[in-house]
PDB file of N, CA and C in Angstrom:
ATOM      1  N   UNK A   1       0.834  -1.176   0.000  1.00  0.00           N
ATOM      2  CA  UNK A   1       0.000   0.000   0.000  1.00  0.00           C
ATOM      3  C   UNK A   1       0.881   1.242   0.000  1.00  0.00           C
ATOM      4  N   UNK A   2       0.339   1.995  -0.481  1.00  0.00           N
ATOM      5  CA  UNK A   2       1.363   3.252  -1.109  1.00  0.00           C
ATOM      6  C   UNK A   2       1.124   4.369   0.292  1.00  0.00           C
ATOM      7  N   UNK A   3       1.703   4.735   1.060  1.00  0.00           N
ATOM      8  CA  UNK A   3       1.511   5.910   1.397  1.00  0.00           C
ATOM      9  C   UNK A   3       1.951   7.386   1.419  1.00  0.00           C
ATOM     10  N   UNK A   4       0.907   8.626   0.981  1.00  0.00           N
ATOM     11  CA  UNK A   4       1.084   9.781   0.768  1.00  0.00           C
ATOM     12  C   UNK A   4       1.629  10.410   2.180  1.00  0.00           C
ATOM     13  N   UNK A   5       2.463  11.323   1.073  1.00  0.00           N
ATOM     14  CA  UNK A   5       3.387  12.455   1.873  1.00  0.00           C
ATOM     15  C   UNK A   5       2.549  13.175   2.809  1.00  0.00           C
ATOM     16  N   UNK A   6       1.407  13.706   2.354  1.00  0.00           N
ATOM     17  CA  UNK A   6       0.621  14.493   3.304  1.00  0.00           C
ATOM     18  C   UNK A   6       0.335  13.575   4.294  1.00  0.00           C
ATOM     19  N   UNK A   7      -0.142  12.787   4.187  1.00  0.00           N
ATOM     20  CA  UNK A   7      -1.229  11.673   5.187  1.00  0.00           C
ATOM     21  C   UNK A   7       0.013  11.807   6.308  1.00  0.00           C
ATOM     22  N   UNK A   8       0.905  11.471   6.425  1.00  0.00           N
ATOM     23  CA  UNK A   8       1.947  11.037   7.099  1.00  0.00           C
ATOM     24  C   UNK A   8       2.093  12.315   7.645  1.00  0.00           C
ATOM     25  N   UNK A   9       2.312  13.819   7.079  1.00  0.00           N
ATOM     26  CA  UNK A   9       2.767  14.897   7.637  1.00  0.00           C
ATOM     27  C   UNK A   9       1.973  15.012   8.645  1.00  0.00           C
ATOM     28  N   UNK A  10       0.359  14.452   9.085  1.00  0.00           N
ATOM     29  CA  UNK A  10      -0.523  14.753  10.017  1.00  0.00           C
ATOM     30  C   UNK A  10      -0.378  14.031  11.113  1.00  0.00           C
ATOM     31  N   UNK A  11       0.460  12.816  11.107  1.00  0.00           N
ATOM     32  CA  UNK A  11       0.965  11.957  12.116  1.00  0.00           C
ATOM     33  C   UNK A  11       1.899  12.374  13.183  1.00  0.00           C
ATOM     34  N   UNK A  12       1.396  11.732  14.240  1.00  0.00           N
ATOM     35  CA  UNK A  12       2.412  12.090  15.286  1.00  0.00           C
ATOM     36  C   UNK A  12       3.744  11.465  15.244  1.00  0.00           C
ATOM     37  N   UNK A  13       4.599  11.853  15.802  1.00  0.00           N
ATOM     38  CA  UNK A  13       5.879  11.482  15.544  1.00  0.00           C
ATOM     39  C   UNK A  13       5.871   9.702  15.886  1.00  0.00           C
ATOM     40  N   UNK A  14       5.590   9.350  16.810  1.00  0.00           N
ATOM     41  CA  UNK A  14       5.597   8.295  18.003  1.00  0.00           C
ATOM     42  C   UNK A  14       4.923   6.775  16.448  1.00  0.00           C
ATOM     43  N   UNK A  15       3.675   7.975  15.926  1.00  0.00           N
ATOM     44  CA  UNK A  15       3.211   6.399  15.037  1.00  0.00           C
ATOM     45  C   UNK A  15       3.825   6.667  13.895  1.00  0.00           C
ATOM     46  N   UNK A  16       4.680   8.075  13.537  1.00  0.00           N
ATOM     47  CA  UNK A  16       5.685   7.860  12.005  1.00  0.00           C
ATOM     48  C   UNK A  16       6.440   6.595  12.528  1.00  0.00           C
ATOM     49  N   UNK A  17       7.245   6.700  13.945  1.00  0.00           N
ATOM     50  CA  UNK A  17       8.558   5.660  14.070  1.00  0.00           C
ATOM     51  C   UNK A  17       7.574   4.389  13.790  1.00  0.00           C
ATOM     52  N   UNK A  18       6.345   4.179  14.466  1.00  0.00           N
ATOM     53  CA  UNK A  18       5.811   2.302  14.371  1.00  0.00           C
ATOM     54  C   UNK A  18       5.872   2.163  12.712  1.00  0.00           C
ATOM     55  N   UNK A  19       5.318   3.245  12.183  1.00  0.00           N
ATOM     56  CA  UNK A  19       5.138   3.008  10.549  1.00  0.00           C
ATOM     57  C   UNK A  19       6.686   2.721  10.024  1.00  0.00           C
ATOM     58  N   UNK A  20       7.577   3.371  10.416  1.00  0.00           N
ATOM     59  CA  UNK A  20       8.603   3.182  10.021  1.00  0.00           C
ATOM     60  C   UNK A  20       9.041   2.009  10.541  1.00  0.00           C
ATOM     61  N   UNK A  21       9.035   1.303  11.512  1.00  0.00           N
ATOM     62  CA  UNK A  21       9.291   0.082  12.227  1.00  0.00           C
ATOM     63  C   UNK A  21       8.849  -1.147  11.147  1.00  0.00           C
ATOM     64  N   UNK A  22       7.532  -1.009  10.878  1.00  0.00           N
ATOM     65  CA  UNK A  22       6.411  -1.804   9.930  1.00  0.00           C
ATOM     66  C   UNK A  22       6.713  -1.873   8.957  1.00  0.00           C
ATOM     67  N   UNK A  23       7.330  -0.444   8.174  1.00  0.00           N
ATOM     68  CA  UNK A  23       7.506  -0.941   6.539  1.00  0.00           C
ATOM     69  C   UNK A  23       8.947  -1.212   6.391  1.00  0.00           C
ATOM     70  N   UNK A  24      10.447  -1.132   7.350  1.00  0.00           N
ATOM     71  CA  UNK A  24      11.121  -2.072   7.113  1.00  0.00           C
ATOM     72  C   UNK A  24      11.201  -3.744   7.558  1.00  0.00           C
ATOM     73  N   UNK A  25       9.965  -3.717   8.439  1.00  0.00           N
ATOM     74  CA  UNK A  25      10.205  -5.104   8.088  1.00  0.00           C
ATOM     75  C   UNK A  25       9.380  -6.082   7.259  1.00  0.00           C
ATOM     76  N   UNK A  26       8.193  -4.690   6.480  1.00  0.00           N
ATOM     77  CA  UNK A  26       7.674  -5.539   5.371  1.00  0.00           C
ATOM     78  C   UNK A  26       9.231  -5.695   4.238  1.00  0.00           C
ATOM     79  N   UNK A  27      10.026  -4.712   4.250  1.00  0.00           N
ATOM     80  CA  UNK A  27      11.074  -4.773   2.931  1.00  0.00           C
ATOM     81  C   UNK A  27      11.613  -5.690   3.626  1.00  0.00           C
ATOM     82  N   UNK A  28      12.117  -5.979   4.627  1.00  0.00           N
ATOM     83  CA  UNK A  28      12.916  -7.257   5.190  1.00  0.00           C
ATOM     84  C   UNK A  28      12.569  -8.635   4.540  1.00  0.00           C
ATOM     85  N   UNK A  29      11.156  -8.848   4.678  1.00  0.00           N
ATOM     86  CA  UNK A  29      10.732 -10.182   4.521  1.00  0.00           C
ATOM     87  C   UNK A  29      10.140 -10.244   2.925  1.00  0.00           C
ATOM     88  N   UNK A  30      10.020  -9.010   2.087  1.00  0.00           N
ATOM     89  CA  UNK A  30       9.929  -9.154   0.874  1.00  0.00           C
ATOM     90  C   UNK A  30      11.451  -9.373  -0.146  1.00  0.00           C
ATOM     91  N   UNK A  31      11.854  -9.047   0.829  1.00  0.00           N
ATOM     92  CA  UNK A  31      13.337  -9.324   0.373  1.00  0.00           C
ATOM     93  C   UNK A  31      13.972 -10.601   0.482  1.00  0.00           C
ATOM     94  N   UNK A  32      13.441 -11.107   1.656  1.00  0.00           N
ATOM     95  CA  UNK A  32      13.513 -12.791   1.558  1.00  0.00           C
ATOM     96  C   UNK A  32      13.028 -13.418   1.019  1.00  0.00           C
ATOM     97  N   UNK A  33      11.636 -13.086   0.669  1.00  0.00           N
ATOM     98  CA  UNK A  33      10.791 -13.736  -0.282  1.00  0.00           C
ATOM     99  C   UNK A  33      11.366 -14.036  -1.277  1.00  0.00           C
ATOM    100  N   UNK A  34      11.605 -12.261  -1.545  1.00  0.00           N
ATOM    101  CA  UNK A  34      12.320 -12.949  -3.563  1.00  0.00           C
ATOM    102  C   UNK A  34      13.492 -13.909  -3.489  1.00  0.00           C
ATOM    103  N   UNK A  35      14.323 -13.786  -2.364  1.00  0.00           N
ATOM    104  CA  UNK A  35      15.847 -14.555  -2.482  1.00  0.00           C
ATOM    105  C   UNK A  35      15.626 -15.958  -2.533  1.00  0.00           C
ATOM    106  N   UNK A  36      13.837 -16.204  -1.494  1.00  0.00           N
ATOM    107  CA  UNK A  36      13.348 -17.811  -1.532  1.00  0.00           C
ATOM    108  C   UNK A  36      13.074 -18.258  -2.816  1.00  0.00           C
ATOM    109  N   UNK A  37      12.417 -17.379  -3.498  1.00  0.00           N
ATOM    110  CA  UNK A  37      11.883 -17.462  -4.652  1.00  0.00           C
ATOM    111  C   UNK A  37      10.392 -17.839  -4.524  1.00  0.00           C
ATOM    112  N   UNK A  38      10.284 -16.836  -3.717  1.00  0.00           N
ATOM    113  CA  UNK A  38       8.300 -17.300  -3.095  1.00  0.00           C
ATOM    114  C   UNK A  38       7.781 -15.772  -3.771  1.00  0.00           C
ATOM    115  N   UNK A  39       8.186 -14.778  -4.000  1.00  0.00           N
ATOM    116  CA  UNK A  39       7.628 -13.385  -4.180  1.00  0.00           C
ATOM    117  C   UNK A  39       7.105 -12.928  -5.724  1.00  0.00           C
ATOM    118  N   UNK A  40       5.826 -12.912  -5.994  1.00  0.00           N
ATOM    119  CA  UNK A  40       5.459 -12.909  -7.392  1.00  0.00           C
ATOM    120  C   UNK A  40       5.566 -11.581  -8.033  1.00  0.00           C
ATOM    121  N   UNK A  41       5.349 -10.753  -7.148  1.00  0.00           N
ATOM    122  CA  UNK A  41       5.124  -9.110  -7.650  1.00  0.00           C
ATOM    123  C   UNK A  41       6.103  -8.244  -6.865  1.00  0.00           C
ATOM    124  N   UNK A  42       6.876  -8.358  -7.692  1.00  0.00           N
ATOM    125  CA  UNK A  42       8.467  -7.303  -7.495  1.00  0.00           C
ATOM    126  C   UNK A  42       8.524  -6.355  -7.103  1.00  0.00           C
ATOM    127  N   UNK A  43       7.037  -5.594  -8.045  1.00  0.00           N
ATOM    128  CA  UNK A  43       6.994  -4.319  -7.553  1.00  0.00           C
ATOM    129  C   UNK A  43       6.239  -3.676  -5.956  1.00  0.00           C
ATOM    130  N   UNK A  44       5.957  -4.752  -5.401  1.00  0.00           N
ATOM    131  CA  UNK A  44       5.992  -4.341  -3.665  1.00  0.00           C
ATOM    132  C   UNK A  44       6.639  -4.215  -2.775  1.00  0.00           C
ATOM    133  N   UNK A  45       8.298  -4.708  -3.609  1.00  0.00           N
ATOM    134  CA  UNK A  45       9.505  -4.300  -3.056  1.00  0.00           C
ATOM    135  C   UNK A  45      10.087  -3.026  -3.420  1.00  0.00           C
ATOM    136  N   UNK A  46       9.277  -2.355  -4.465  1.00  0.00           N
ATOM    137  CA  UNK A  46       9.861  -0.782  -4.478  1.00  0.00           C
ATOM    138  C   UNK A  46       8.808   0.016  -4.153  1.00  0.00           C
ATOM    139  N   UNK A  47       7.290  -0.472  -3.661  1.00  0.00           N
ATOM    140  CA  UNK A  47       6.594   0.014  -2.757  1.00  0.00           C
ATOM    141  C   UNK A  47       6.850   0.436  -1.574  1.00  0.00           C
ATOM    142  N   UNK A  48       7.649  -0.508  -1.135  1.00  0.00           N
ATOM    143  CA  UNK A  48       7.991  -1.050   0.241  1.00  0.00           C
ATOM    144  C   UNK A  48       9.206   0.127   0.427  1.00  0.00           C
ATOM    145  N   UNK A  49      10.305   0.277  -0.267  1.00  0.00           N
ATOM    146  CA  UNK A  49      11.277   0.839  -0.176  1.00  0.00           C
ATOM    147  C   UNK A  49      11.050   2.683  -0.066  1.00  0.00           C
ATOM    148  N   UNK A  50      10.387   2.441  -1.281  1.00  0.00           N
ATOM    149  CA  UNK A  50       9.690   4.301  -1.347  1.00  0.00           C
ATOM    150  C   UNK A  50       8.860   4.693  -0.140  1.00  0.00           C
ATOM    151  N   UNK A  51       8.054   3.660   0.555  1.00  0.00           N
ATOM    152  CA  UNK A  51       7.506   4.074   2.100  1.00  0.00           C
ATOM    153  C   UNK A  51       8.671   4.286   2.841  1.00  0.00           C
ATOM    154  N   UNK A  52       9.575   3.739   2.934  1.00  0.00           N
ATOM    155  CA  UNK A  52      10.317   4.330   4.213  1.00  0.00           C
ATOM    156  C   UNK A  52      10.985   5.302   3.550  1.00  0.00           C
ATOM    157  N   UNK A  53      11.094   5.168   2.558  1.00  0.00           N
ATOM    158  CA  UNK A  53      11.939   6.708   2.110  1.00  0.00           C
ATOM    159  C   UNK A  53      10.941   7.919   2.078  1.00  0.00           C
ATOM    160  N   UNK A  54       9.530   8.011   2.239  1.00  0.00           N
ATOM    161  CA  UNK A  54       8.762   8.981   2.441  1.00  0.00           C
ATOM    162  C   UNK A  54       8.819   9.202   3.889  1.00  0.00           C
ATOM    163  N   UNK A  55       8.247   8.313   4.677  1.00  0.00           N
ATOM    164  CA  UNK A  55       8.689   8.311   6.128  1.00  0.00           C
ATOM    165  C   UNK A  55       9.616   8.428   6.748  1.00  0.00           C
ATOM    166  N   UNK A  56      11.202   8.386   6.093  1.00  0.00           N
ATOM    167  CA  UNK A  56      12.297   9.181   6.705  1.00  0.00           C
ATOM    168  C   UNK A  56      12.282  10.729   6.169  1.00  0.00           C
ATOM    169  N   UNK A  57      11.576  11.204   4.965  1.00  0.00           N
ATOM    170  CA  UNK A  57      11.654  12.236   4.822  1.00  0.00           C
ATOM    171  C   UNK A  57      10.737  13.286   5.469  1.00  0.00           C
ATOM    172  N   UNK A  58       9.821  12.635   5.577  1.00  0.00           N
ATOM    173  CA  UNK A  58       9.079  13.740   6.791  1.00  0.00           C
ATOM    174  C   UNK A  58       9.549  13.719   8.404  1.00  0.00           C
ATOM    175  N   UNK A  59      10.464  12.343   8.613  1.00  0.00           N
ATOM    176  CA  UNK A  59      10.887  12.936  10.098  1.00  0.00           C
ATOM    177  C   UNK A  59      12.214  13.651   9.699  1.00  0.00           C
ATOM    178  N   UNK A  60      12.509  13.835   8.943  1.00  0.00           N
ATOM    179  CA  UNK A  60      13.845  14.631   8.427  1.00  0.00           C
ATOM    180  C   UNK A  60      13.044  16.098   8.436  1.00  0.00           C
ATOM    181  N   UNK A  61      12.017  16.003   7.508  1.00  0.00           N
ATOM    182  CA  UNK A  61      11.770  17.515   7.590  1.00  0.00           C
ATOM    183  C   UNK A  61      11.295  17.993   9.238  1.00  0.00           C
ATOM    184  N   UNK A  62      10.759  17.165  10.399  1.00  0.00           N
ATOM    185  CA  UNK A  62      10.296  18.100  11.215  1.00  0.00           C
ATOM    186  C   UNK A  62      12.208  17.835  12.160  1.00  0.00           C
ATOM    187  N   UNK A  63      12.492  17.213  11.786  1.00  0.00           N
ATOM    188  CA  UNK A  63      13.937  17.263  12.700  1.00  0.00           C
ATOM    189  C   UNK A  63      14.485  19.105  12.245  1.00  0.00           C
ATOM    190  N   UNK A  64      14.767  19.062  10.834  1.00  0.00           N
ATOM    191  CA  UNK A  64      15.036  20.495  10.397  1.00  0.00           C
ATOM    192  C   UNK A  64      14.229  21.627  11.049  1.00  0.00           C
ATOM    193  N   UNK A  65      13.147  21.356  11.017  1.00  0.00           N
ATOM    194  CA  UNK A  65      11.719  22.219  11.618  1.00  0.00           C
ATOM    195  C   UNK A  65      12.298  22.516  12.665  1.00  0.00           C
ATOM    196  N   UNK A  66      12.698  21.798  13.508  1.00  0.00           N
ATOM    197  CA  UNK A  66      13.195  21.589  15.429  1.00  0.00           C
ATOM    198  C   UNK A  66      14.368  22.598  15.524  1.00  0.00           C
ATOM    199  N   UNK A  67      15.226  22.240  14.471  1.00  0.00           N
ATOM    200  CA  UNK A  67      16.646  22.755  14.479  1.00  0.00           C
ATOM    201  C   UNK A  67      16.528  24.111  14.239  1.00  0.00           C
ATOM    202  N   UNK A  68      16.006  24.410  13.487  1.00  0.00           N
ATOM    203  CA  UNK A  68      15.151  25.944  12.977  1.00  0.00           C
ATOM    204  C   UNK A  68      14.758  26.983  14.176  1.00  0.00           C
ATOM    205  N   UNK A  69      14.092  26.648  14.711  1.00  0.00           N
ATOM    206  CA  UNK A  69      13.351  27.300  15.982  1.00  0.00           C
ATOM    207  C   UNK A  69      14.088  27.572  16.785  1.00  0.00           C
TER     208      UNK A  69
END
């Protein structure tokens, strides 16, 4: 499941980290999948990857936010 930049900006910090907790270890185990050779659709491993890279970028932006003030 894809999640948007905004949706996430409305989150509290506490459930960005669980989300972030959650979608590396969906890439963890999709990553095993494919190495098993159990994983049919590839592309939920660059689903998977682009979520935490959205979700490190919004705690990046309020870290900057912090530093700012």
């Amino acid at each position: 499941m894809k999640l948007r930049a905004s949706e996430l900006r409305q989150l509290p910090e506490a459930e960005l980290r669980g989300r972030l907790d959650e979608a590396k270890e969906e890439y963890f185990n999709l990553r095993f999948q494919r190495t098993s050779g159990q994983l049919e659709d590839f592309n939920r491993l660059r689903v998977a990857r682009r979520n935490i890279a959205r979700i490190l970028t919004v705690l990046g932006e309020r870290q900057r936010e912090v530093s700012n003030d």
